[in-house]
C-alpha atoms as a PDB file:
ATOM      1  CA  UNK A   1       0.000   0.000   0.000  1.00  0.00           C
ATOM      2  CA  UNK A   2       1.457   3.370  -1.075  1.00  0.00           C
ATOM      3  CA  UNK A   3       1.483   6.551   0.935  1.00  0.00           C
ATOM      4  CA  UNK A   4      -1.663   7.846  -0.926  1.00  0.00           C
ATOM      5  CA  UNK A   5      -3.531   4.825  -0.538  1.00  0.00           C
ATOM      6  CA  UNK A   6      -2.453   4.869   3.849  1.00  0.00           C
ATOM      7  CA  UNK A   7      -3.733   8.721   3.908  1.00  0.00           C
ATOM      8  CA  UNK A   8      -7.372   7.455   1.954  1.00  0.00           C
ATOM      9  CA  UNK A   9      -7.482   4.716   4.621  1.00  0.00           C
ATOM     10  CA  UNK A  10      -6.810   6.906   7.679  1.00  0.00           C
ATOM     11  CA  UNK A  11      -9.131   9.433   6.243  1.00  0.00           C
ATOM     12  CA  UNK A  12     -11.942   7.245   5.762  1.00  0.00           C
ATOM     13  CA  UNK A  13     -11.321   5.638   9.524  1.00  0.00           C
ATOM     14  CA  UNK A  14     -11.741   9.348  10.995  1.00  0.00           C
ATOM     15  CA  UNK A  15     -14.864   9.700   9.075  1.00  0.00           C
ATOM     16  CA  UNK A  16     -16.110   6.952  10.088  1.00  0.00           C
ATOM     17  CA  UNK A  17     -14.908   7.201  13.595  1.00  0.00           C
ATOM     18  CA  UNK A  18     -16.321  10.558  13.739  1.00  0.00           C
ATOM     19  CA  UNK A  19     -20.379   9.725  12.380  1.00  0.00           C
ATOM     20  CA  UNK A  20     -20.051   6.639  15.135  1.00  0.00           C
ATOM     21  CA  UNK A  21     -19.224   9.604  17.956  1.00  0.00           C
ATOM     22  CA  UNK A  22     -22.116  12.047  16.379  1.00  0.00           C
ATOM     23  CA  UNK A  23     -24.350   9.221  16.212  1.00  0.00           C
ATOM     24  CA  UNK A  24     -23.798   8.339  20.000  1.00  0.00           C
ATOM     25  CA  UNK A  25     -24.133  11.950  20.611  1.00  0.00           C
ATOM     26  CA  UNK A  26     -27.534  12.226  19.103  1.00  0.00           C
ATOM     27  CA  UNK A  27     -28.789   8.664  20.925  1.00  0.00           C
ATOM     28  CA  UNK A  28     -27.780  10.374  24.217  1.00  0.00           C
ATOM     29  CA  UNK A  29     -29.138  13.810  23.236  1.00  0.00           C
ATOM     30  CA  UNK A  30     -32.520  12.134  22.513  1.00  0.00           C
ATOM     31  CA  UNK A  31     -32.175  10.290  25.592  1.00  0.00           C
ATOM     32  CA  UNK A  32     -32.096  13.145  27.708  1.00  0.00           C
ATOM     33  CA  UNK A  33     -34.535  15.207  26.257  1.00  0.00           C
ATOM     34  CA  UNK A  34     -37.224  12.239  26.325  1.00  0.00           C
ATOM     35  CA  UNK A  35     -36.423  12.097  30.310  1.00  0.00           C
ATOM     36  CA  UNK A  36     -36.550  15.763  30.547  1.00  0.00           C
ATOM     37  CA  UNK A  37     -39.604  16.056  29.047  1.00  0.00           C
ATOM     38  CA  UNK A  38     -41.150  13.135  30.808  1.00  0.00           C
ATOM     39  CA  UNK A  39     -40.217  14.958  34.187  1.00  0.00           C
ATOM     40  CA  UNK A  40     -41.755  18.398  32.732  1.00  0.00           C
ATOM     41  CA  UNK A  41     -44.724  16.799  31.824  1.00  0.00           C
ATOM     42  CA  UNK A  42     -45.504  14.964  35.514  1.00  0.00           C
ATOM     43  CA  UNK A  43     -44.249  18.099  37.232  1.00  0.00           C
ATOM     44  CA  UNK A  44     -47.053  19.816  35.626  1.00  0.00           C
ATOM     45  CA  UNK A  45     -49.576  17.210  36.323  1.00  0.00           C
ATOM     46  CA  UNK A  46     -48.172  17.531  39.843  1.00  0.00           C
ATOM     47  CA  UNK A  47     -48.975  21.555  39.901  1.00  0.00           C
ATOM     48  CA  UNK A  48     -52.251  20.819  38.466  1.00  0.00           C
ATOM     49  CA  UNK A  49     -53.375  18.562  40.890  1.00  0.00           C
ATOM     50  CA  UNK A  50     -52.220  20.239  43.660  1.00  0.00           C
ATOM     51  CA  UNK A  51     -54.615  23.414  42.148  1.00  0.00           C
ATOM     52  CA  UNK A  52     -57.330  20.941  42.057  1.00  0.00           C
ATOM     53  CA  UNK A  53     -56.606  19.993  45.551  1.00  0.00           C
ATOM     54  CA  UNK A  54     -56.237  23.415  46.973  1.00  0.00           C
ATOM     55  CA  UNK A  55     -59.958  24.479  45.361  1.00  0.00           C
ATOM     56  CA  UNK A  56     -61.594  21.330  46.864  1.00  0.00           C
ATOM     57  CA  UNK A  57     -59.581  22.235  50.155  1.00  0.00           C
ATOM     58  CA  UNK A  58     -61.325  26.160  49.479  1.00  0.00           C
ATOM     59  CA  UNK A  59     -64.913  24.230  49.275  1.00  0.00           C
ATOM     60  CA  UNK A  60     -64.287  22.882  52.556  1.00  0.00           C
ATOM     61  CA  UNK A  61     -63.285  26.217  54.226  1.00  0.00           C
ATOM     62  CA  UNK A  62     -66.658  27.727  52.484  1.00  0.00           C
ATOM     63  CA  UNK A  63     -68.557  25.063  53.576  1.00  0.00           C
ATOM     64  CA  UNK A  64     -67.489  25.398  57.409  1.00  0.00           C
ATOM     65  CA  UNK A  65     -68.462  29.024  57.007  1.00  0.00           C
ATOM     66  CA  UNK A  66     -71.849  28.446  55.752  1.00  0.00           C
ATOM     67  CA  UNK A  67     -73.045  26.322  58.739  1.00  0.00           C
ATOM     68  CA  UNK A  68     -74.762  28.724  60.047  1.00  0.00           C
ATOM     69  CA  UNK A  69     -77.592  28.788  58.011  1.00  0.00           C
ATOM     70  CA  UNK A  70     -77.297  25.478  56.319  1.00  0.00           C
ATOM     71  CA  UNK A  71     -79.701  22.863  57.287  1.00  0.00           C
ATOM     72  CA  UNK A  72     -78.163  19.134  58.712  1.00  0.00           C
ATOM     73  CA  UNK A  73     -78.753  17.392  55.770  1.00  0.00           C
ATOM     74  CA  UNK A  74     -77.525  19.971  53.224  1.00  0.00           C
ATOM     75  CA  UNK A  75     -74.325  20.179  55.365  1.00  0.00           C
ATOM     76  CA  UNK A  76     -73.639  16.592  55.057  1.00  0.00           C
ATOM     77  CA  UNK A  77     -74.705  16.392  51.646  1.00  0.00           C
ATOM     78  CA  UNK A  78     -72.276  18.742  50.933  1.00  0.00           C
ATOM     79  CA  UNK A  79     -69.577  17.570  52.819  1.00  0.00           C
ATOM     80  CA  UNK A  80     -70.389  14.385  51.366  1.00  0.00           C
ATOM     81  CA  UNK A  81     -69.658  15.713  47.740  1.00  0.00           C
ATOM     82  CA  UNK A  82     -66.390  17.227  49.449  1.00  0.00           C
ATOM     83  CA  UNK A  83     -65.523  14.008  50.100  1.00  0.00           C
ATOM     84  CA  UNK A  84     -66.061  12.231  46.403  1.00  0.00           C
ATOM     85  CA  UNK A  85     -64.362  15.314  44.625  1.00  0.00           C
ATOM     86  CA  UNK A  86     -60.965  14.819  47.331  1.00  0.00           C
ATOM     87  CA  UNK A  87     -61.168  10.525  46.902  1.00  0.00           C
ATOM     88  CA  UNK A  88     -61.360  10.715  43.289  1.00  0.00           C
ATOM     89  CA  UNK A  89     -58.364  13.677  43.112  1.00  0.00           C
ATOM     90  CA  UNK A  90     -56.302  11.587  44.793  1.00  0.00           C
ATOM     91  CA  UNK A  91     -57.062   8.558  43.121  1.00  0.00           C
ATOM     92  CA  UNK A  92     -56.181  10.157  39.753  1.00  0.00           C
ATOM     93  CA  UNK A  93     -53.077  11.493  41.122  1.00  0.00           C
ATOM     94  CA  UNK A  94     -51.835   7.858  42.264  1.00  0.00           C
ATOM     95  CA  UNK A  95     -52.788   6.455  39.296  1.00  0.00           C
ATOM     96  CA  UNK A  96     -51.324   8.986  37.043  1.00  0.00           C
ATOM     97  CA  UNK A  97     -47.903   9.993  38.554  1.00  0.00           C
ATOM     98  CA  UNK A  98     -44.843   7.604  39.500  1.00  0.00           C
ATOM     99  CA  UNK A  99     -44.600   8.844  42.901  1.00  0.00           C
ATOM    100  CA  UNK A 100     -40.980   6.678  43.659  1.00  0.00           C
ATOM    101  CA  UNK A 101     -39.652   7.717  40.276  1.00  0.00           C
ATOM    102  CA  UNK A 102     -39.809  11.657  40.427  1.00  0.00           C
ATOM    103  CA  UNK A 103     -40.288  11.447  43.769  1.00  0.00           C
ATOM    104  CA  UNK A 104     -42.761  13.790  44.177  1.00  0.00           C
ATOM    105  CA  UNK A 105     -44.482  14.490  47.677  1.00  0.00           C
ATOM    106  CA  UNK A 106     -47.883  13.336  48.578  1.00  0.00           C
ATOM    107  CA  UNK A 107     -50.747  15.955  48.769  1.00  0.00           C
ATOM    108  CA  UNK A 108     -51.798  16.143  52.317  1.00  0.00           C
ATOM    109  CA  UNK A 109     -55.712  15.939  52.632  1.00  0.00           C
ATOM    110  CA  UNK A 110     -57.043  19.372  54.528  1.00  0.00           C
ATOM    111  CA  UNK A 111     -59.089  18.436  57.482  1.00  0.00           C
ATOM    112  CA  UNK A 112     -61.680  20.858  59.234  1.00  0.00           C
ATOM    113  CA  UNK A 113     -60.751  20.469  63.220  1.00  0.00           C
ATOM    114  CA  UNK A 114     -62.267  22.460  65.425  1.00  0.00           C
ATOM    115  CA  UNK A 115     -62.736  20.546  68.514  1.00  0.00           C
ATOM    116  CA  UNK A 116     -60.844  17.533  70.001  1.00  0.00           C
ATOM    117  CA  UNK A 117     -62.869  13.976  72.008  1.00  0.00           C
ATOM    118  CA  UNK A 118     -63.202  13.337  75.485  1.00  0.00           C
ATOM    119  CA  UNK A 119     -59.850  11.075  75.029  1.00  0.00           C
ATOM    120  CA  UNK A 120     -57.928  13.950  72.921  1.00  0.00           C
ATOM    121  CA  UNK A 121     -58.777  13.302  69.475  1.00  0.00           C
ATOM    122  CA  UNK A 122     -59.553  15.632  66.997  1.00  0.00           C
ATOM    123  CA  UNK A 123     -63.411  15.888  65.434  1.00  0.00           C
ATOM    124  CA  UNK A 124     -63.817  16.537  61.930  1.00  0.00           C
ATOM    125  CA  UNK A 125     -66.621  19.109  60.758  1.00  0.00           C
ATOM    126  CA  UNK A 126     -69.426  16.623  60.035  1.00  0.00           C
ATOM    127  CA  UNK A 127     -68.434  15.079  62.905  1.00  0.00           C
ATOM    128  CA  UNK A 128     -70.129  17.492  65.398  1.00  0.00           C
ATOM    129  CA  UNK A 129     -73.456  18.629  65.862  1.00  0.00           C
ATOM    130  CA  UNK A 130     -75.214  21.989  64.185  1.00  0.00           C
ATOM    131  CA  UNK A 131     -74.895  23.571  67.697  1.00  0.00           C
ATOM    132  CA  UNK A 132     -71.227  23.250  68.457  1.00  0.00           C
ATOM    133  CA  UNK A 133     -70.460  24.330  64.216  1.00  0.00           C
ATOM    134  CA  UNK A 134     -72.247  27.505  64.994  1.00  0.00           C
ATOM    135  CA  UNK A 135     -70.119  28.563  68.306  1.00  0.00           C
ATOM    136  CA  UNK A 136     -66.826  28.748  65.973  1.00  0.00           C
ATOM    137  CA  UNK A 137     -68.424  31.365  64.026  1.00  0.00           C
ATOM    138  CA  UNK A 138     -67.672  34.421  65.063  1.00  0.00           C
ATOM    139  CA  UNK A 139     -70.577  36.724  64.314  1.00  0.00           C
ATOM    140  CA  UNK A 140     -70.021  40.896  63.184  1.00  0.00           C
ATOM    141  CA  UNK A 141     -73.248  41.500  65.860  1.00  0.00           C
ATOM    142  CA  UNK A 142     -74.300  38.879  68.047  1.00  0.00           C
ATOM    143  CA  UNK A 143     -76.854  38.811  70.904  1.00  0.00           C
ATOM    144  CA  UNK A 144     -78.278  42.440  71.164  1.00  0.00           C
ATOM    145  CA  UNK A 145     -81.576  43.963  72.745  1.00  0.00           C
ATOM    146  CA  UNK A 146     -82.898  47.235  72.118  1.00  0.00           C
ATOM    147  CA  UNK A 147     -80.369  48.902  70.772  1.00  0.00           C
ATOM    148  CA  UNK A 148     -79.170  51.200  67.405  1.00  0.00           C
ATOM    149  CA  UNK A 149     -75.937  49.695  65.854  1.00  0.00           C
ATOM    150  CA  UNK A 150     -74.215  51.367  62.703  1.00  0.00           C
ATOM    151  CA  UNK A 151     -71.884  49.402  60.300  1.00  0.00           C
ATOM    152  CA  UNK A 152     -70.236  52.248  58.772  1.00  0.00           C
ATOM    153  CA  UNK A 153     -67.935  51.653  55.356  1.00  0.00           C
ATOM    154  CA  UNK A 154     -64.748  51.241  56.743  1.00  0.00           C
ATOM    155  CA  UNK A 155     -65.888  48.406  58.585  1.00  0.00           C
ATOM    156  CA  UNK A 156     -68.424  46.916  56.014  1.00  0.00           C
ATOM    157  CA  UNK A 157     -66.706  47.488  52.457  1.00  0.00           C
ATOM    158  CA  UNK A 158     -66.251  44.243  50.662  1.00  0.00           C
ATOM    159  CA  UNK A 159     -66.816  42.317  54.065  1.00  0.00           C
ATOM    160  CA  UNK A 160     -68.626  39.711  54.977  1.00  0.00           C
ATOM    161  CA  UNK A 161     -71.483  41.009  57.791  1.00  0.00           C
ATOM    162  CA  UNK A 162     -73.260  38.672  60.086  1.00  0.00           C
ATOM    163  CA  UNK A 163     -75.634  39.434  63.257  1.00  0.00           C
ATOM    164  CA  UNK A 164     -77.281  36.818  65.390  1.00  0.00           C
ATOM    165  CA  UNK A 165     -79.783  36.843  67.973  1.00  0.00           C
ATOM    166  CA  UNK A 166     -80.971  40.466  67.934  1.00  0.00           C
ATOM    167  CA  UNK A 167     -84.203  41.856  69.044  1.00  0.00           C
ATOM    168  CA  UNK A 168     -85.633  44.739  68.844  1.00  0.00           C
ATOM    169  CA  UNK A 169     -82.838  46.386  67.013  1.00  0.00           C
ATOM    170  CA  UNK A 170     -82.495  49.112  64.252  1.00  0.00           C
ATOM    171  CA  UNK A 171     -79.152  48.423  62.305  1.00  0.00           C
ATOM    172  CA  UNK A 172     -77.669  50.446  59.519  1.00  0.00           C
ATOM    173  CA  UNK A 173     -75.164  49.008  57.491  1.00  0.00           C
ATOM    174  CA  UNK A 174     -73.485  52.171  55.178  1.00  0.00           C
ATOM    175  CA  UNK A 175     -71.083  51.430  52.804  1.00  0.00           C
ATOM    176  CA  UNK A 176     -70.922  48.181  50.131  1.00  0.00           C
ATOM    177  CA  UNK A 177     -70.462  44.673  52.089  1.00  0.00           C
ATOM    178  CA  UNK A 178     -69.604  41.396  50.060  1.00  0.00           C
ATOM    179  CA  UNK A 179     -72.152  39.706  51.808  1.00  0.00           C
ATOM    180  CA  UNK A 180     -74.766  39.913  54.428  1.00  0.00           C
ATOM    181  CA  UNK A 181     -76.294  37.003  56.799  1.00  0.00           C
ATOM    182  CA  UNK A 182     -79.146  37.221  59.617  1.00  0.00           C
ATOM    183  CA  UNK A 183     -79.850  34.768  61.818  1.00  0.00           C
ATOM    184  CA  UNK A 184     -82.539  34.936  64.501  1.00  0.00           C
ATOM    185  CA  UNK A 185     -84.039  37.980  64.344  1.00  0.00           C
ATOM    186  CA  UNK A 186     -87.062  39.428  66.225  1.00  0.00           C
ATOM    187  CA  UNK A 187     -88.536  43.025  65.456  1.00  0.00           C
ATOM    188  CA  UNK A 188     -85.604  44.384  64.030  1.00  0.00           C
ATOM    189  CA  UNK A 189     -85.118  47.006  61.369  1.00  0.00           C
ATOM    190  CA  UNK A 190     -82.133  46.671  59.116  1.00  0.00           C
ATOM    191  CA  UNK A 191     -81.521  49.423  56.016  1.00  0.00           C
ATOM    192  CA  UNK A 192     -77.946  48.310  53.979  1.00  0.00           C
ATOM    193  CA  UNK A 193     -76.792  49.850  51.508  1.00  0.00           C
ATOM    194  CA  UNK A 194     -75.430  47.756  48.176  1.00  0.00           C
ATOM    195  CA  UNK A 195     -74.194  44.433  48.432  1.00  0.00           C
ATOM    196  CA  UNK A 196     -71.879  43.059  46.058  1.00  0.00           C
ATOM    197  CA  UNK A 197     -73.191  39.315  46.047  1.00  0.00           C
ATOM    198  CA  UNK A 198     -75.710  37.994  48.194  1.00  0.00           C
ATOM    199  CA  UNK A 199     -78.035  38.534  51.258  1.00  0.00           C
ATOM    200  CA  UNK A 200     -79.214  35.280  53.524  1.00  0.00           C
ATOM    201  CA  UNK A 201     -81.508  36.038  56.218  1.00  0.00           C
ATOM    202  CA  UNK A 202     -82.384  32.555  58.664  1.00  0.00           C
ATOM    203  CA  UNK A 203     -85.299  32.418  61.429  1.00  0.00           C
ATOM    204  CA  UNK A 204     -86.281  35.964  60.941  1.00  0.00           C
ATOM    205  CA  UNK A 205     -89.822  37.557  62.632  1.00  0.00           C
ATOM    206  CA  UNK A 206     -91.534  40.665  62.478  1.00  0.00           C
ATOM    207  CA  UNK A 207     -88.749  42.883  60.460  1.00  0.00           C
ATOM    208  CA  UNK A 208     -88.276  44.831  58.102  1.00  0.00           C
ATOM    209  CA  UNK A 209     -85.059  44.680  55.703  1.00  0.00           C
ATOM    210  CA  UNK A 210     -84.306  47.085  53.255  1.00  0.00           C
ATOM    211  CA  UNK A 211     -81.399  45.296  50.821  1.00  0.00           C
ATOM    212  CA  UNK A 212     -79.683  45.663  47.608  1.00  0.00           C
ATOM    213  CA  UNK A 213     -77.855  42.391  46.091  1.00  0.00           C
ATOM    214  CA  UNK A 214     -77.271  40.372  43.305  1.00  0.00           C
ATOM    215  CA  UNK A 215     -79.031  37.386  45.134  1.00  0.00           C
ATOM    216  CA  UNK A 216     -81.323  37.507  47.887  1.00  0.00           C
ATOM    217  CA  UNK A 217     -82.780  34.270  50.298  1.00  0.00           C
ATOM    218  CA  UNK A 218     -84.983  33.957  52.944  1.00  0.00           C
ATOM    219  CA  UNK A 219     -85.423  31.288  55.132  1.00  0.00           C
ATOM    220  CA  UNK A 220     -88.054  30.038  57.416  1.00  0.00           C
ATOM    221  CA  UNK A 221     -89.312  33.520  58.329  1.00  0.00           C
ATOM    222  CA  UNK A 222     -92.264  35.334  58.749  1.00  0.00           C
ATOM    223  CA  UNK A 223     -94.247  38.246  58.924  1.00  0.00           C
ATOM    224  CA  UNK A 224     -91.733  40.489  57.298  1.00  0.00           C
ATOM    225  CA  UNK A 225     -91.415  43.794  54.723  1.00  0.00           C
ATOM    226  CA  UNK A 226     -87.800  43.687  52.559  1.00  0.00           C
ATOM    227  CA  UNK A 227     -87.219  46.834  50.119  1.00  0.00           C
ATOM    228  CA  UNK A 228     -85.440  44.842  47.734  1.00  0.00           C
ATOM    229  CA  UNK A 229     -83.299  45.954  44.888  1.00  0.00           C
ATOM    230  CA  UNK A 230     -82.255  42.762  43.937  1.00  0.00           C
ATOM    231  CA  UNK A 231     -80.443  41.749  39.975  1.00  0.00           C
ATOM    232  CA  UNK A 232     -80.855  38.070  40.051  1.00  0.00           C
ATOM    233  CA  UNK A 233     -84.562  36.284  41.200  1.00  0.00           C
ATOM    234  CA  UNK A 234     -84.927  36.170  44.741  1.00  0.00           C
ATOM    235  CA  UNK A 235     -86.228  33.125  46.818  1.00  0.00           C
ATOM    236  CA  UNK A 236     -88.287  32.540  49.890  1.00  0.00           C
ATOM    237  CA  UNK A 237     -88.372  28.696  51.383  1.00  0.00           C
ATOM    238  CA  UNK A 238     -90.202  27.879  54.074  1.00  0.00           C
ATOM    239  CA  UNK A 239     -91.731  31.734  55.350  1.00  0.00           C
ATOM    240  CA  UNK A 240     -95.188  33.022  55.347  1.00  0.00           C
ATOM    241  CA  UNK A 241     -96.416  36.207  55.275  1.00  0.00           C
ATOM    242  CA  UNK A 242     -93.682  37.843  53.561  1.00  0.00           C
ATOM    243  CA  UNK A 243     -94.412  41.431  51.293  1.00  0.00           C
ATOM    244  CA  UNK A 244     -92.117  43.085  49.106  1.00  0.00           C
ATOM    245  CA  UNK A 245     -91.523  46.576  47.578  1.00  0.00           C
ATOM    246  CA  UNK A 246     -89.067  48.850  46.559  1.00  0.00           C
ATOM    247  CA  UNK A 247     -85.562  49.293  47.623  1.00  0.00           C
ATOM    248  CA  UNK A 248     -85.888  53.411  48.261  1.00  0.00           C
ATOM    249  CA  UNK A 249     -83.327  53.613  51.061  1.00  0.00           C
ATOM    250  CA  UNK A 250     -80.752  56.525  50.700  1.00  0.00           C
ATOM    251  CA  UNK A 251     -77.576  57.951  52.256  1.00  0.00           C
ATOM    252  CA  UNK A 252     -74.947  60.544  51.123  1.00  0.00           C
ATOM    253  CA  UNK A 253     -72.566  58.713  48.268  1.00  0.00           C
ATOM    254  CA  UNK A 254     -74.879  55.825  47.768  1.00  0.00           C
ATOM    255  CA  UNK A 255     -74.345  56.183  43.867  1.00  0.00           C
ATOM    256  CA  UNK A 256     -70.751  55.231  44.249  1.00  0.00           C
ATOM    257  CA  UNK A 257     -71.399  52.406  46.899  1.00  0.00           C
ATOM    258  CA  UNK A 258     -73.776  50.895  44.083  1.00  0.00           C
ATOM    259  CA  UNK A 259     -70.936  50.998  41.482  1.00  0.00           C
ATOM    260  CA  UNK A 260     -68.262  49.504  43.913  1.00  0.00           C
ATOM    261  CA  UNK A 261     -71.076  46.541  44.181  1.00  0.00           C
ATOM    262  CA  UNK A 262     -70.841  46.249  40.812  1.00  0.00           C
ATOM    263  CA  UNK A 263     -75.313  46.186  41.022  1.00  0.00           C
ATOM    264  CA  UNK A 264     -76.794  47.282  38.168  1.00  0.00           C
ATOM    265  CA  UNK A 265     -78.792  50.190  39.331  1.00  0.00           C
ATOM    266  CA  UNK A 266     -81.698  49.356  36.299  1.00  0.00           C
ATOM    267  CA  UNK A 267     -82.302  45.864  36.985  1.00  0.00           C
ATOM    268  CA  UNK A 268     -84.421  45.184  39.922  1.00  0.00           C
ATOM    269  CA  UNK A 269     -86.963  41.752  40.528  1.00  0.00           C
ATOM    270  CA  UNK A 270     -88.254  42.751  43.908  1.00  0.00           C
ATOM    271  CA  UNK A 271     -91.765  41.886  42.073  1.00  0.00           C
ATOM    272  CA  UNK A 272     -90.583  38.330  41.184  1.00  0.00           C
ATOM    273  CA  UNK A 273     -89.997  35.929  44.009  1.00  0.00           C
ATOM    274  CA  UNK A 274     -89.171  32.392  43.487  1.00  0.00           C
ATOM    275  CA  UNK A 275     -90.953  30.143  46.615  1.00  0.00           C
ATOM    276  CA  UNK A 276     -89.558  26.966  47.029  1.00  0.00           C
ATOM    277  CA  UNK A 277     -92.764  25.420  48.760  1.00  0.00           C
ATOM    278  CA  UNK A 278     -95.182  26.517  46.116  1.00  0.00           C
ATOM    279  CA  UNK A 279     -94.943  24.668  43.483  1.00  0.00           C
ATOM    280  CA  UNK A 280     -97.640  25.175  41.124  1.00  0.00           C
ATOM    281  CA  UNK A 281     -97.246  27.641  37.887  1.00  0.00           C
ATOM    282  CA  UNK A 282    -101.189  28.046  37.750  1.00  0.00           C
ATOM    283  CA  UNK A 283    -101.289  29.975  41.473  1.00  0.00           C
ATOM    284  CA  UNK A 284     -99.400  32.890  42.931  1.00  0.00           C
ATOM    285  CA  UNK A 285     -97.920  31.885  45.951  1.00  0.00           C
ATOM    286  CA  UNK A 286     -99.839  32.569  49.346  1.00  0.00           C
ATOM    287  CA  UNK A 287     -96.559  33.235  51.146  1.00  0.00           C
ATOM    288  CA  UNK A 288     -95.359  36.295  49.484  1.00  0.00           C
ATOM    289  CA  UNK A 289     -97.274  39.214  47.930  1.00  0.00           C
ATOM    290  CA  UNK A 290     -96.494  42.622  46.753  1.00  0.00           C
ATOM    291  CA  UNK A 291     -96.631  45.190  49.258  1.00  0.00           C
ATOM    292  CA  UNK A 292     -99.585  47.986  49.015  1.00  0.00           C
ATOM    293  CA  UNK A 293     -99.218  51.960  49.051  1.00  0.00           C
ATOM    294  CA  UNK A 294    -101.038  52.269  52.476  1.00  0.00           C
ATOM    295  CA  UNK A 295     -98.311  49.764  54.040  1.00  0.00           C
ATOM    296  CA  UNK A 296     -95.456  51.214  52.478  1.00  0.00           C
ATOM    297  CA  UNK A 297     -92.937  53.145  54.199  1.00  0.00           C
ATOM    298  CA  UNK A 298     -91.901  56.390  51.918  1.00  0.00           C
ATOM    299  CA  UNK A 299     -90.192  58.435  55.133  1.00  0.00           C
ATOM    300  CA  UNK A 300     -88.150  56.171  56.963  1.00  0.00           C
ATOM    301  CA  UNK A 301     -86.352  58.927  59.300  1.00  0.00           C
ATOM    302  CA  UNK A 302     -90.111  59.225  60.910  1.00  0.00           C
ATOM    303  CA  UNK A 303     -90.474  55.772  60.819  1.00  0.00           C
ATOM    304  CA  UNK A 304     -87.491  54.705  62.797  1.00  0.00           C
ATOM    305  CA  UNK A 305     -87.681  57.556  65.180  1.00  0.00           C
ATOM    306  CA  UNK A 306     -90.890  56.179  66.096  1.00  0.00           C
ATOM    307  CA  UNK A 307     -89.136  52.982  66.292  1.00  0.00           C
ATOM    308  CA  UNK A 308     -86.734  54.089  68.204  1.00  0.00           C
ATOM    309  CA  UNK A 309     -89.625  55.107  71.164  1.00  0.00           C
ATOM    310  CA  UNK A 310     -91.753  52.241  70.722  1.00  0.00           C
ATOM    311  CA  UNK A 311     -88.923  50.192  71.523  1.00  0.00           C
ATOM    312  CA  UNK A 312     -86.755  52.085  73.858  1.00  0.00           C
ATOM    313  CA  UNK A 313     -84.229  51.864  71.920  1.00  0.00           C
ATOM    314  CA  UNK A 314     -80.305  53.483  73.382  1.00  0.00           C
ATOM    315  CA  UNK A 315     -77.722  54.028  70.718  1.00  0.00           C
ATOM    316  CA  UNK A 316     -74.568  52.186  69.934  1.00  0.00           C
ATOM    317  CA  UNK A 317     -73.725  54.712  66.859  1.00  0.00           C
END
């Protein structure tokens, strides 16, 4: 073999020597970039089950809040459904990630404890009775008697009110609240001003509320007058002798308060109340009716200063 035939040879071994290395090169390449993208793709499905999680574990907090005016068996139907919607998450999640492999952590199920056993252990939520839920609520005005409270807008905007147990009150709530709840109220006046989302009034007698929301329930009530401005259909369940009019309640900046709500000042149902015991579409319902001129209340400073003597009332404003 001659010189030029040796250099054609050792050419041809470094070419060849050299597609073998870039070949190698490209296996491992491909290699990697399958197992990267195999861990991208199950840390993903990690993060999205863990944002699945944490909204079922938001549920849960919403749920403990709402107690209060929840019946038994909607709170453990509900809780039930908590439960499916957090056994089949984490079923999917076993089934569809290698835990050992990437070895990612477990999601640890949120629990609702609020109160431990005679012999130390912890209770879960649907675990205790409607009683015991409603003492770890901590109520915005709780157990009052003749008295004038006023919620002004630092206190109320985009909160969540609650009062419990009052009788014989006037309360003003000024400003635009998130939300609004009653429980247990007994001749009691209470004028709010726009609420962003809804109003829920539970066990209510001889009152009259004056509300603006986007939804609007009473429950198991009677014998009371709501001014409603309200933008979605409002229901009654379980009340008698309920009449409706109007919302015509007004206070300096009220305008504004309605457009913080987000309540569109031109749609109003107070005429159109859903009952959830009457169900016949021939009938009006007999618990609810329209309330006349001679009953309706078109001055309400006179009103409630009247009020205010019939029922002794001493000011907390």
């Amino acid at each position: 073999m001659d010189g030029k035939d040796r250099i054609t040879e050792f050419f041809n071994r470094r070419h060849k020597e050299r597609q073998t290395n870039l070949a190698n090169l490209q296996e491992l390449r491909s290699k990697e970039a399958a197992e990267y993208e195999g861990l991208e793709y199950f840390e993903q499905l990690t993060g999205t089950f863990n944002k699945i999680l944490g909204s079922i574990q938001e549920l849960q907090k919403y749920l403990s809040t709402s107690t209060i005016f929840l019946t038994e068996h909607k709170i453990k139907t509900c809780q039930g459904t908590i439960n499916d919607l957090q056994a089949q998450a984490e079923e999917k999640r076993t089934r569809l990630i290698p835990k050992k492999k990437f070895g990612f952590k477990s999601y640890t199920k949120p629990e609702v404890l609020i109160e431990k056993s005679e012999n130390g252990a912890k209770k879960p939520l649907d675990e205790l009775d409607g009683l015991k839920r409603r003492q770890v609520f901590q109520w915005t005005v709780d157990g009052r008697r003749n008295e004038e409270i006023l919620l002004d807008g630092s206190a109320t905007n985009g909160q969540d009110i609650t009062l419990n147990d009052l009788e014989n009150c006037l309360v003003r709530i000024v400003g635009h609240p998130g939300s609004i709840q009653l429980s247990k109220l007994k001749n009691c006046v209470v004028l709010a001003g726009p609420v962003a989302r809804s109003v829920f009034a539970d066990d209510c007698h001889k009152c009259k509320f004056v509300f603006a929301c986007q939804q609007m329930r009473l429950h198991t009530s009677h014998t009371c007058d709501i001014y409603l401005h309200v933008t979605c259909r409002g229901i009654i369940e379980d009340c008698t002798e309920i009449r409706t009019a109007a919302y015509n309640f007004s206070y300096p900046n009220i305008h504004a308060d309605f457009q913080s709500a987000g309540l569109d000042v031109e749609r109003n149902n107070w005429q159109d109340l859903a009952d959830f015991n009457w169900l016949s579409p021939d009938r009006p319902s007999p618990n609810w009716k329209k309330m006349d001129q001679q009953g309706l209340i078109e001055h309400w400073d006179a009103f409630l200063e009247q009020f205010r003597k019939e029922n002794s009332i001493h000011s907390h404003v």
